[in-house]
N, C-alpha and C. Protein backbone atom coordinates (compact mmCIF):
# COMPACT_ATOMS: atom_id res chain seq x y z
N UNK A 1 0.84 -1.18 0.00
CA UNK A 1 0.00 0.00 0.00
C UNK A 1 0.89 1.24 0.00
N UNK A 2 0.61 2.21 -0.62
CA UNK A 2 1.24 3.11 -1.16
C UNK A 2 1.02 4.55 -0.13
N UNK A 3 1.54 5.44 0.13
CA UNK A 3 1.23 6.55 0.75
C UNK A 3 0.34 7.48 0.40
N UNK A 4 -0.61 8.02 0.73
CA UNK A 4 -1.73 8.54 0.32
C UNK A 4 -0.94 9.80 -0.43
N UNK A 5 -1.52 10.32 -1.41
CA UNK A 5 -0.90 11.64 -2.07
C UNK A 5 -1.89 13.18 -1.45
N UNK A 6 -0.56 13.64 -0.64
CA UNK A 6 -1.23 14.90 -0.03
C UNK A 6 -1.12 16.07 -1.13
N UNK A 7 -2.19 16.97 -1.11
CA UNK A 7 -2.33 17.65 -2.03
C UNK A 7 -1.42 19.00 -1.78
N UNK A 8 -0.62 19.46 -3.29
CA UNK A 8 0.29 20.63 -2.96
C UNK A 8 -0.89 21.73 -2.51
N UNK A 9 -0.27 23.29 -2.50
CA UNK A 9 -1.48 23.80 -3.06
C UNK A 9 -1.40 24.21 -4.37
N UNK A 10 -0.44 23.95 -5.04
CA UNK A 10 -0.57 24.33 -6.60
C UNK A 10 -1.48 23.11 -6.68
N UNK A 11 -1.67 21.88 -6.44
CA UNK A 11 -2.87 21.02 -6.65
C UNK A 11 -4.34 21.38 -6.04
N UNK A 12 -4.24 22.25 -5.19
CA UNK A 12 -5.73 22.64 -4.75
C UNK A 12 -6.00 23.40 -5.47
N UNK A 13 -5.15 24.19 -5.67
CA UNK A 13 -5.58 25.33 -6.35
C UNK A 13 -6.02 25.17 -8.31
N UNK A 14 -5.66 24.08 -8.80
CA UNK A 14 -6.13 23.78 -9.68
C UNK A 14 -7.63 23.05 -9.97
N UNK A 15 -7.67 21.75 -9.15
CA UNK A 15 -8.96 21.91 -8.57
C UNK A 15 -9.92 23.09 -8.68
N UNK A 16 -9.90 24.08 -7.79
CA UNK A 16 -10.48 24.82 -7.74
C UNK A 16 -10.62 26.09 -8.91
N UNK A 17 -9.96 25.72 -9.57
CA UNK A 17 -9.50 26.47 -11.01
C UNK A 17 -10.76 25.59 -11.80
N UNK A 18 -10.85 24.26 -11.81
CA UNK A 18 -11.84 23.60 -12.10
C UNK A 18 -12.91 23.68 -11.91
N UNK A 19 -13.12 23.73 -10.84
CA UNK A 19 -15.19 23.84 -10.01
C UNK A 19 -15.23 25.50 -10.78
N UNK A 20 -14.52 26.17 -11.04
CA UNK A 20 -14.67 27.84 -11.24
C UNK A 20 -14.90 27.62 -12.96
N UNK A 21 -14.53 27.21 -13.67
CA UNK A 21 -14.83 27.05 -15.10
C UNK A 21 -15.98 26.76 -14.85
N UNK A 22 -16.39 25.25 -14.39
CA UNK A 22 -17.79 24.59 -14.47
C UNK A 22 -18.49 25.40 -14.17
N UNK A 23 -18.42 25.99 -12.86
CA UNK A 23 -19.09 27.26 -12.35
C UNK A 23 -19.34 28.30 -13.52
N UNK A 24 -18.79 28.89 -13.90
CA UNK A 24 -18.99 29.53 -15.07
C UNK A 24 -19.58 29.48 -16.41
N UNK A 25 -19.18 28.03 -16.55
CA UNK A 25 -19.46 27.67 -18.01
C UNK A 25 -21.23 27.74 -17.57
N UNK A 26 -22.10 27.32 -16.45
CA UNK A 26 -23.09 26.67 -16.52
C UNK A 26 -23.88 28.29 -15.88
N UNK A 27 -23.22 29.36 -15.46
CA UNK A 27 -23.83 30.44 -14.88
C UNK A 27 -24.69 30.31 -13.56
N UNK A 28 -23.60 28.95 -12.83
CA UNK A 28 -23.86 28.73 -11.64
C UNK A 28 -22.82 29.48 -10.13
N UNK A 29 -23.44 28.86 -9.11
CA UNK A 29 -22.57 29.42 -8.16
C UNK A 29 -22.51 28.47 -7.11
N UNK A 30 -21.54 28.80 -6.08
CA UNK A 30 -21.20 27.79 -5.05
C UNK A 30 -21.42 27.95 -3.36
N UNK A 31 -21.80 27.10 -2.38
CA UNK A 31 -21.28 27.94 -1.19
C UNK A 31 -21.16 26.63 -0.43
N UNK A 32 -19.65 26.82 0.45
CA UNK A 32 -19.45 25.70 1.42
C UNK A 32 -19.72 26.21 3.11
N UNK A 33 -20.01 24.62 3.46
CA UNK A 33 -20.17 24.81 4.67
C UNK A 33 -18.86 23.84 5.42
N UNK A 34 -18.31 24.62 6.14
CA UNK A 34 -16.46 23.89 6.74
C UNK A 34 -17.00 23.78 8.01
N UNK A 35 -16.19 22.53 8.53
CA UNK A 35 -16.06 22.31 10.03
C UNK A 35 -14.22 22.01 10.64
N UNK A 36 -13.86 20.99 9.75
CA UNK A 36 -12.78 20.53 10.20
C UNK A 36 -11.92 21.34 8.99
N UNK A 37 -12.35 21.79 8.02
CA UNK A 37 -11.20 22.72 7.14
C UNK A 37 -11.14 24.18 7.72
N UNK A 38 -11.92 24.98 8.27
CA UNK A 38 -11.85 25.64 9.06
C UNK A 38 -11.72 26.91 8.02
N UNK A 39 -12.23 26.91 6.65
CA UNK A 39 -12.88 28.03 5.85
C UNK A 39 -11.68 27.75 4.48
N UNK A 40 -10.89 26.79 4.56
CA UNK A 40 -9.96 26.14 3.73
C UNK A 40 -10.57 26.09 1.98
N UNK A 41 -11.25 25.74 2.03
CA UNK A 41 -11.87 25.19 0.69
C UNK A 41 -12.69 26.22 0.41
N UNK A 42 -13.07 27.48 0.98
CA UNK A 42 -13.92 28.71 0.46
C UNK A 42 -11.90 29.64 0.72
N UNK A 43 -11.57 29.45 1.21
CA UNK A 43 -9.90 30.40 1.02
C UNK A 43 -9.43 29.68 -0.85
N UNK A 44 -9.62 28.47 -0.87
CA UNK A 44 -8.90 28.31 -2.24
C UNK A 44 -9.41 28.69 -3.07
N UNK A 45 -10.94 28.70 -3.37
CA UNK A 45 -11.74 29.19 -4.25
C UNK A 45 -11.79 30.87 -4.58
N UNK A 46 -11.55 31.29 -3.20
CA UNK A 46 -11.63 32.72 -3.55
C UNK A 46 -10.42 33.52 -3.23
N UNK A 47 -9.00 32.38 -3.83
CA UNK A 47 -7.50 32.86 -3.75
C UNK A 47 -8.05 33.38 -6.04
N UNK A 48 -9.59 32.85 -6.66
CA UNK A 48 -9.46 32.84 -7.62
C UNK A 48 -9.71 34.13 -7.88
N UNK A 49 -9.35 35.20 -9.27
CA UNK A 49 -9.37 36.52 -9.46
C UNK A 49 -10.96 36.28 -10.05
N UNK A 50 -11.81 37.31 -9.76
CA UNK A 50 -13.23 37.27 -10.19
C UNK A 50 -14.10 36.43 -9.50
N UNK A 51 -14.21 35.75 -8.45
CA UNK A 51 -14.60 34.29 -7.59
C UNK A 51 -16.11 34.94 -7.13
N UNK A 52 -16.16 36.20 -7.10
CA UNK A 52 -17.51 36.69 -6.58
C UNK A 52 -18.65 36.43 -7.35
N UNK A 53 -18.02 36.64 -8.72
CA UNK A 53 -19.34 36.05 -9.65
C UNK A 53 -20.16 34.90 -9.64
N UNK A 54 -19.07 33.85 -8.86
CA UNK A 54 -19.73 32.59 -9.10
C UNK A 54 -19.71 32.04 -7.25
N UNK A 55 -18.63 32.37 -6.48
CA UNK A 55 -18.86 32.31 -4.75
C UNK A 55 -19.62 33.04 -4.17
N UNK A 56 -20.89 31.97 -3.31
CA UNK A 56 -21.58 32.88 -2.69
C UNK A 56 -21.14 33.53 -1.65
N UNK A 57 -20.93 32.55 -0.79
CA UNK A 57 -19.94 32.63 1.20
C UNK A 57 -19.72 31.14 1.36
N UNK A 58 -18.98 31.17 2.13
CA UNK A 58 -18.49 29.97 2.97
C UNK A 58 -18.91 30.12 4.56
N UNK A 59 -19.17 29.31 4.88
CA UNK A 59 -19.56 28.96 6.65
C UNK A 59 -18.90 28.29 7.11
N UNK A 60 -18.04 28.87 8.28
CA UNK A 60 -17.24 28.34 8.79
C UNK A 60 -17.97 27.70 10.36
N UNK A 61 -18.49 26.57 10.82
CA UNK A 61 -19.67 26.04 11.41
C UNK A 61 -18.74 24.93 12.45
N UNK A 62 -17.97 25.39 13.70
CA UNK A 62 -17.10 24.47 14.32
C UNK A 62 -18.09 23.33 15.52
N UNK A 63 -18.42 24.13 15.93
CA UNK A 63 -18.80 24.06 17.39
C UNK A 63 -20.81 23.53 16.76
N UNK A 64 -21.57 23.13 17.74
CA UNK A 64 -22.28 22.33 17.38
C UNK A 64 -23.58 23.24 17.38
N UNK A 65 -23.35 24.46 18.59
CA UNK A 65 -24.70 25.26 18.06
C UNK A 65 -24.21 26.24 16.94
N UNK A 66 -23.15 26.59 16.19
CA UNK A 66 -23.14 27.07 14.96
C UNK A 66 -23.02 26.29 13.78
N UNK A 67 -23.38 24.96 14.22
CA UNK A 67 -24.13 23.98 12.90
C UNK A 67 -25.62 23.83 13.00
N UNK A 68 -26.23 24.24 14.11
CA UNK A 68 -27.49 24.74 14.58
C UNK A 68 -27.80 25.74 13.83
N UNK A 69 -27.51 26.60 14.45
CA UNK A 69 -27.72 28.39 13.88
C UNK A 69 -27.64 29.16 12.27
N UNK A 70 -26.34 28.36 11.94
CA UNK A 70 -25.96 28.74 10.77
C UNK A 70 -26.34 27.99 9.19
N UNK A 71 -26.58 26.67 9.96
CA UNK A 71 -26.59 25.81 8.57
C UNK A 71 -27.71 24.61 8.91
N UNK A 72 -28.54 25.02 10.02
CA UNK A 72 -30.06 24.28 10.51
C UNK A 72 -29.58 23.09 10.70
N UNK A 73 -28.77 22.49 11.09
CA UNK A 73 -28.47 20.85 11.66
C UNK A 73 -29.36 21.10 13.07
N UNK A 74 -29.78 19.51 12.57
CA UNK A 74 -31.56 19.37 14.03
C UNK A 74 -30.00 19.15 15.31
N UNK A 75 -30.91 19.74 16.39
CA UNK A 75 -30.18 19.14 17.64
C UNK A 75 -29.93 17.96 17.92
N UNK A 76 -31.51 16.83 17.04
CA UNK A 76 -31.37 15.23 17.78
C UNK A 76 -30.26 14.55 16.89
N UNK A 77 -30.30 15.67 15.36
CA UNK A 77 -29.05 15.02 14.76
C UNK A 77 -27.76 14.68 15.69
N UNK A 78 -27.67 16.06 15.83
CA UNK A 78 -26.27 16.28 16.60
C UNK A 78 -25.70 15.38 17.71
N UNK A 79 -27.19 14.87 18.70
CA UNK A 79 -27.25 14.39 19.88
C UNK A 79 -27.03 12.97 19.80
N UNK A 80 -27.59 11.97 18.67
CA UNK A 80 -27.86 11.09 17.83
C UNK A 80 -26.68 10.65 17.70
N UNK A 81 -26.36 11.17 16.62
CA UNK A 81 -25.33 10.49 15.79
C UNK A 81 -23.42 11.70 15.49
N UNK A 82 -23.90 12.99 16.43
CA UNK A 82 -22.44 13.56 16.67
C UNK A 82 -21.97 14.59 15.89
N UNK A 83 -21.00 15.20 15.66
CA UNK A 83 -20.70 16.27 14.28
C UNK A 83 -20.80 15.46 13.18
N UNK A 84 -19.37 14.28 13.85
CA UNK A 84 -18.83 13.81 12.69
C UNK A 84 -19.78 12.79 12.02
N UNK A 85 -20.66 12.73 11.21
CA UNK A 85 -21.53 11.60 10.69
C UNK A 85 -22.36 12.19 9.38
N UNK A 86 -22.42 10.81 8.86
CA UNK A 86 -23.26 11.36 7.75
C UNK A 86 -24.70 12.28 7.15
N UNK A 87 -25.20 11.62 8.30
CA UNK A 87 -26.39 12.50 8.77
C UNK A 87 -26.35 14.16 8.98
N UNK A 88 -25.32 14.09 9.47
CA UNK A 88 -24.13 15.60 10.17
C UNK A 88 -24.45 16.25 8.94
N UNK A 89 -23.35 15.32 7.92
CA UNK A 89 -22.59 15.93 6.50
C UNK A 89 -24.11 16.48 5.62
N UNK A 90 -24.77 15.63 5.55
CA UNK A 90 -26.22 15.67 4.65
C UNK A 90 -27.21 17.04 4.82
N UNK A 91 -27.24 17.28 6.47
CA UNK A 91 -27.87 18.43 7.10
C UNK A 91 -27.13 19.71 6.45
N UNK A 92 -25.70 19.62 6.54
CA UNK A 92 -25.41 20.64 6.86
C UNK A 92 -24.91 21.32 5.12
N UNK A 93 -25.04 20.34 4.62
CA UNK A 93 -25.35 20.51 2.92
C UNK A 93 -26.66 21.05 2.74
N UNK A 94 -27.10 20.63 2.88
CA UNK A 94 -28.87 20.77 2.67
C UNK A 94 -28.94 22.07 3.23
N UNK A 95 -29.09 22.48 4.06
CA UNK A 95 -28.96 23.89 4.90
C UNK A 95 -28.16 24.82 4.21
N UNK A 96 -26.39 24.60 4.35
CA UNK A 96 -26.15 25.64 3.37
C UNK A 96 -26.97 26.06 1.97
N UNK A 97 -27.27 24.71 1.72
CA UNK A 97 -28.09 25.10 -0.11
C UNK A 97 -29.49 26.25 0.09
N UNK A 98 -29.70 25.58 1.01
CA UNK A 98 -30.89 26.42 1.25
C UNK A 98 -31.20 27.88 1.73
N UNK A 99 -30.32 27.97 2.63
CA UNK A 99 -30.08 29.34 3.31
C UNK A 99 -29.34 30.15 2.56
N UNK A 100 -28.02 29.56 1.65
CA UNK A 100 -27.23 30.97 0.90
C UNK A 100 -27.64 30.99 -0.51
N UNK A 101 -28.48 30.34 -1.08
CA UNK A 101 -28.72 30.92 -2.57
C UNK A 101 -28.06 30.68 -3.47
N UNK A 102 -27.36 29.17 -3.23
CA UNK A 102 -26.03 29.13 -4.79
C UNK A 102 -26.67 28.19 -5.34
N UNK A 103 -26.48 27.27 -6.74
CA UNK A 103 -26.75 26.06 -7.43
C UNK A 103 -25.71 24.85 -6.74
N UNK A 104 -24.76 24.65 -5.88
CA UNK A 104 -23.97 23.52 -5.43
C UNK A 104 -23.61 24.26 -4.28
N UNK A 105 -23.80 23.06 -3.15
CA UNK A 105 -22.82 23.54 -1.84
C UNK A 105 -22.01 22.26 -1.81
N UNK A 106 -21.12 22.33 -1.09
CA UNK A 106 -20.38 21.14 -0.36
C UNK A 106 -20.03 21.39 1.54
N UNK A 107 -20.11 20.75 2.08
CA UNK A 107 -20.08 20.55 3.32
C UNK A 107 -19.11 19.68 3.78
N UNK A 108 -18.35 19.98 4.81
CA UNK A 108 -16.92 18.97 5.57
C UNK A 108 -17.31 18.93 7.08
N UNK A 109 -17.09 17.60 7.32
CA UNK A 109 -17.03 17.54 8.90
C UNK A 109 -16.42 16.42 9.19
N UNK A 110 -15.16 16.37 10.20
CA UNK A 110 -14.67 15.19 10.48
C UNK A 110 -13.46 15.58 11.59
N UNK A 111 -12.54 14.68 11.94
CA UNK A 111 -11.65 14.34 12.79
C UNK A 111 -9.91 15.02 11.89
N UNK A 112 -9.69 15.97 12.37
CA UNK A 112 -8.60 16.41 11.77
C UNK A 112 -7.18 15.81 12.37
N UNK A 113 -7.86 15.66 14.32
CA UNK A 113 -6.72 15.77 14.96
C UNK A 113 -5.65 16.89 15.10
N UNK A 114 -4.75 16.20 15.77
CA UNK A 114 -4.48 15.39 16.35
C UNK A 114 -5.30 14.23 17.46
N UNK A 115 -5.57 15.68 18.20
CA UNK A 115 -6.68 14.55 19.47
C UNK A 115 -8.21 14.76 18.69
N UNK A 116 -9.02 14.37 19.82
CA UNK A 116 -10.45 14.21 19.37
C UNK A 116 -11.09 12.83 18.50
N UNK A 117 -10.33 11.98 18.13
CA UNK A 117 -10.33 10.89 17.46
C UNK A 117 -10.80 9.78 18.42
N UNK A 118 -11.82 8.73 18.64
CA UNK A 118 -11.90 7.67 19.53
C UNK A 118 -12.60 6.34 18.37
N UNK A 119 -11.76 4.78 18.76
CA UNK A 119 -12.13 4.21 18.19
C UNK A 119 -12.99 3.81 16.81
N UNK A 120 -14.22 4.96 17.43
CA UNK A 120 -15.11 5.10 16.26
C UNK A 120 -14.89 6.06 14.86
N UNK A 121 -14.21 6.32 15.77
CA UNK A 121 -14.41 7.64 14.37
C UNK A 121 -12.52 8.26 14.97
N UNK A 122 -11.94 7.40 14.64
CA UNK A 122 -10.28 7.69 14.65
C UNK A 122 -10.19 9.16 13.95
N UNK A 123 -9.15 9.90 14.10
CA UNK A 123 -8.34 11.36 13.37
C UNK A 123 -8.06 10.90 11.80
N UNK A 124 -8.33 11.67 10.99
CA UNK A 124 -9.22 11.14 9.66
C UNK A 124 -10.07 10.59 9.14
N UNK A 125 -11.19 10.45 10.19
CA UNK A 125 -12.46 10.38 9.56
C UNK A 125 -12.73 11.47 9.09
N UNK A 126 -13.88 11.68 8.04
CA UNK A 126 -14.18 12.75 7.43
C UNK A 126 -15.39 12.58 6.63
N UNK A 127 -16.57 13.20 6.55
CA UNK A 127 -17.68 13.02 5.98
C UNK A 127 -17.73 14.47 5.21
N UNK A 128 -17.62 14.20 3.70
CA UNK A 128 -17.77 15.16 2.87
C UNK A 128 -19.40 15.41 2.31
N UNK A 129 -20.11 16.37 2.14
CA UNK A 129 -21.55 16.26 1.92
C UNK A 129 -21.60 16.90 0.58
N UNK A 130 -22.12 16.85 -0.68
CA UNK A 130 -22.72 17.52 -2.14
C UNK A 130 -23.91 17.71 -2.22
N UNK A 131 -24.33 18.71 -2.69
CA UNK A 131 -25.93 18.79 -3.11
C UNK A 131 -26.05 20.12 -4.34
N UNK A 132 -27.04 19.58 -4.99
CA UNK A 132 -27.39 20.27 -6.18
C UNK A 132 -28.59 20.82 -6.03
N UNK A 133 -29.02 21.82 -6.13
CA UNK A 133 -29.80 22.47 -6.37
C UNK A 133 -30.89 22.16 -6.98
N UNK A 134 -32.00 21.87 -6.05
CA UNK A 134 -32.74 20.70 -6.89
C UNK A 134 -32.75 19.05 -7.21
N UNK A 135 -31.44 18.91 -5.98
CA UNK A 135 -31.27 17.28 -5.98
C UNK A 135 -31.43 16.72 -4.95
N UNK A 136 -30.22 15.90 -4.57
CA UNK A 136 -30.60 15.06 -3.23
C UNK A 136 -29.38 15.12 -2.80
N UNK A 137 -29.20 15.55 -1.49
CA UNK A 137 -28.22 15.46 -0.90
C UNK A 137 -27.31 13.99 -1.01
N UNK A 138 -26.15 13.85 -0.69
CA UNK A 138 -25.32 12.82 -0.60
C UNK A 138 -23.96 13.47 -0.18
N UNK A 139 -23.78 12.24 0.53
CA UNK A 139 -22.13 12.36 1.72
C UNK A 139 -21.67 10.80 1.59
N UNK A 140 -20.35 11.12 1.54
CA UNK A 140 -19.53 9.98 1.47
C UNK A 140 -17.99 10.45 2.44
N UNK A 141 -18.06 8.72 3.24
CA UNK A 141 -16.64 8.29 4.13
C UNK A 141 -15.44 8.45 3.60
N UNK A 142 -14.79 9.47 4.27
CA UNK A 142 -13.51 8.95 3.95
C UNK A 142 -12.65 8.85 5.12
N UNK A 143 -11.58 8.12 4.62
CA UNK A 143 -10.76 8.11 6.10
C UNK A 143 -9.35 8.36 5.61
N UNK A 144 -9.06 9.59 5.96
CA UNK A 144 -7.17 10.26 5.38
C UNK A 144 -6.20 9.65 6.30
N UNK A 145 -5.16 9.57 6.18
CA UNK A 145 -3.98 9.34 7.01
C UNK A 145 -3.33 10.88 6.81
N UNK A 146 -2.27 10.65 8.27
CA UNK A 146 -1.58 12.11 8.22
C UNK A 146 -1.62 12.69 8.74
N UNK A 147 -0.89 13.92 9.32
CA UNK A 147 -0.93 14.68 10.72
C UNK A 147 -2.19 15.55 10.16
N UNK A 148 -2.96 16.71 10.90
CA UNK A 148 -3.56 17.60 10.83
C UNK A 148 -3.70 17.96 9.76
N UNK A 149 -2.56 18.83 8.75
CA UNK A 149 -2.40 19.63 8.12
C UNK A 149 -2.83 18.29 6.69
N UNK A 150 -2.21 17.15 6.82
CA UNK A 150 -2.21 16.20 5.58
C UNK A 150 -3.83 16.19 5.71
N UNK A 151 -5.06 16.04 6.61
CA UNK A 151 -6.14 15.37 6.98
C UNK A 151 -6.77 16.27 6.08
N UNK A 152 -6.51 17.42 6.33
CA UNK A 152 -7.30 18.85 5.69
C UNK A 152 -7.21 18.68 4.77
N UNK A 153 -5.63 18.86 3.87
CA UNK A 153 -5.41 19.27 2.67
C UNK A 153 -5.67 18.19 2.09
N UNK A 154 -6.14 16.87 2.25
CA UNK A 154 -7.15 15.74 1.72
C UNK A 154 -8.29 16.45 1.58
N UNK A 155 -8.73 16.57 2.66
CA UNK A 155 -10.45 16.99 2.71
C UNK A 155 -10.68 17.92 1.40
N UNK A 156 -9.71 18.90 1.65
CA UNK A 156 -10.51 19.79 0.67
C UNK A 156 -10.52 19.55 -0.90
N UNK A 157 -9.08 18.71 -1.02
CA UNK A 157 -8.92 18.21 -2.48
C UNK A 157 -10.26 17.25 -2.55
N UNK A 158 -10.57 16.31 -1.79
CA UNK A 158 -11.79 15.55 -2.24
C UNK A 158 -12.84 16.44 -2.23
N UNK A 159 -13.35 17.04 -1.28
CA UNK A 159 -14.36 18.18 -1.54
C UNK A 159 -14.49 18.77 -2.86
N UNK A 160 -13.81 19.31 -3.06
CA UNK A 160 -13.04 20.10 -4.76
C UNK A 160 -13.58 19.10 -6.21
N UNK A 161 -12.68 18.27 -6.06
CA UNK A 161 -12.74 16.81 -6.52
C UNK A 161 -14.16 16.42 -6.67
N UNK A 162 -15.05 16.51 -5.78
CA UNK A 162 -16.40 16.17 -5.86
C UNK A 162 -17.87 17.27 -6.31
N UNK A 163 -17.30 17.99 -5.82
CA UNK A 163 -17.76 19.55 -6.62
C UNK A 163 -17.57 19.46 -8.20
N UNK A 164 -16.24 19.19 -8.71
CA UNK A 164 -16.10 18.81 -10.04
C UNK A 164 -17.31 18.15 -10.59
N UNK A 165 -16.66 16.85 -10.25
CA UNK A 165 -17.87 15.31 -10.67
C UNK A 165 -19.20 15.89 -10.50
N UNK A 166 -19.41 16.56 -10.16
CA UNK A 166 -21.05 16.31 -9.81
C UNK A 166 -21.57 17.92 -10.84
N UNK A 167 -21.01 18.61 -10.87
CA UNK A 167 -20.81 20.07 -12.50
C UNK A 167 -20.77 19.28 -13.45
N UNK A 168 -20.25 18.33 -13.82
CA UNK A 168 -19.62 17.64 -14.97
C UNK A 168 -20.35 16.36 -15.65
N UNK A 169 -21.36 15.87 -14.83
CA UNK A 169 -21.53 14.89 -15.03
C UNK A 169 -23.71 15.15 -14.81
């Protein structure tokens, strides 16, 4: 097994050079909701020149009543099943879509670490969430290896990465 490939940021940043064409080409727009990137993946997007045309905002949503407040995750979610979960990821997609007004959000929540990681849900778990405007939410597992900084700069390349696929297809 091979070492996971951490993303440069000349690789994020292409990515995101990507979701911004699609974005464009289709006269759509975007808005994320961050937990464990911590506003990472709305910083790469709008490192782009012109990004306003097509970025709505990013929500930066750590703590569990500003996944409440900001992006309508139910409390029994929270209470239920935790930040980190799919259910989590799905809400808090769905919510951004709804509350900021773009055609695609994406949503991150997971275990960056170092600490905070237990059995269940070890430091690189990570539940990425997509939704289209007019679709159905969906979140998918991943689990990164890597200190902190590697966990993120995964997250957001798959985030990115999945934002693509789902413009494109």
């Amino acid at each position: 097994m091979s070492a996971p490939t951490i993303p440069t940021d000349a690789m994020l940043a292409a990515l995101a050079q990507a979701v911004a064409q699609c974005l464009i080409a289709r006269g759509q727009s975007m808005v994320t909701a961050e937990s464990c990137t911590g506003g990472w993946i709305a910083k790469t997007l709008t490192d782009i020149p012109g990004s306003s045309v097509w970025f709505e905002c990013g929500v930066v949503a750590y703590s569990y009543e500003a996944k409440q407040t900001l992006l309508g995750v139910r409390p029994q979610t929270l209470e239920r099943t935790g930040a980190v979960s799919e259910e989590t990821a799905v809400e808090m997609v769905s919510g951004a879509l709804a509350r900021y007004g773009a055609s695609v959000a994406v949503a991150v929540t997971g275990v960056a670490g170092p600490g905070g990681g237990t059995p269940e849900k070890p430091v690189g778990t990570v539940w990425i969430g997509w939704k289209r405007r007019g679709g159905y939410a969906r979140a998918e597992l991943f689990r990164f290896a890597g200190d902190r900084d590697a966990v993120r700069r995964q997250t957001v390349g798959a985030a990115l990465d999945g934002v693509r696929r789902i413009l494109t297809h």
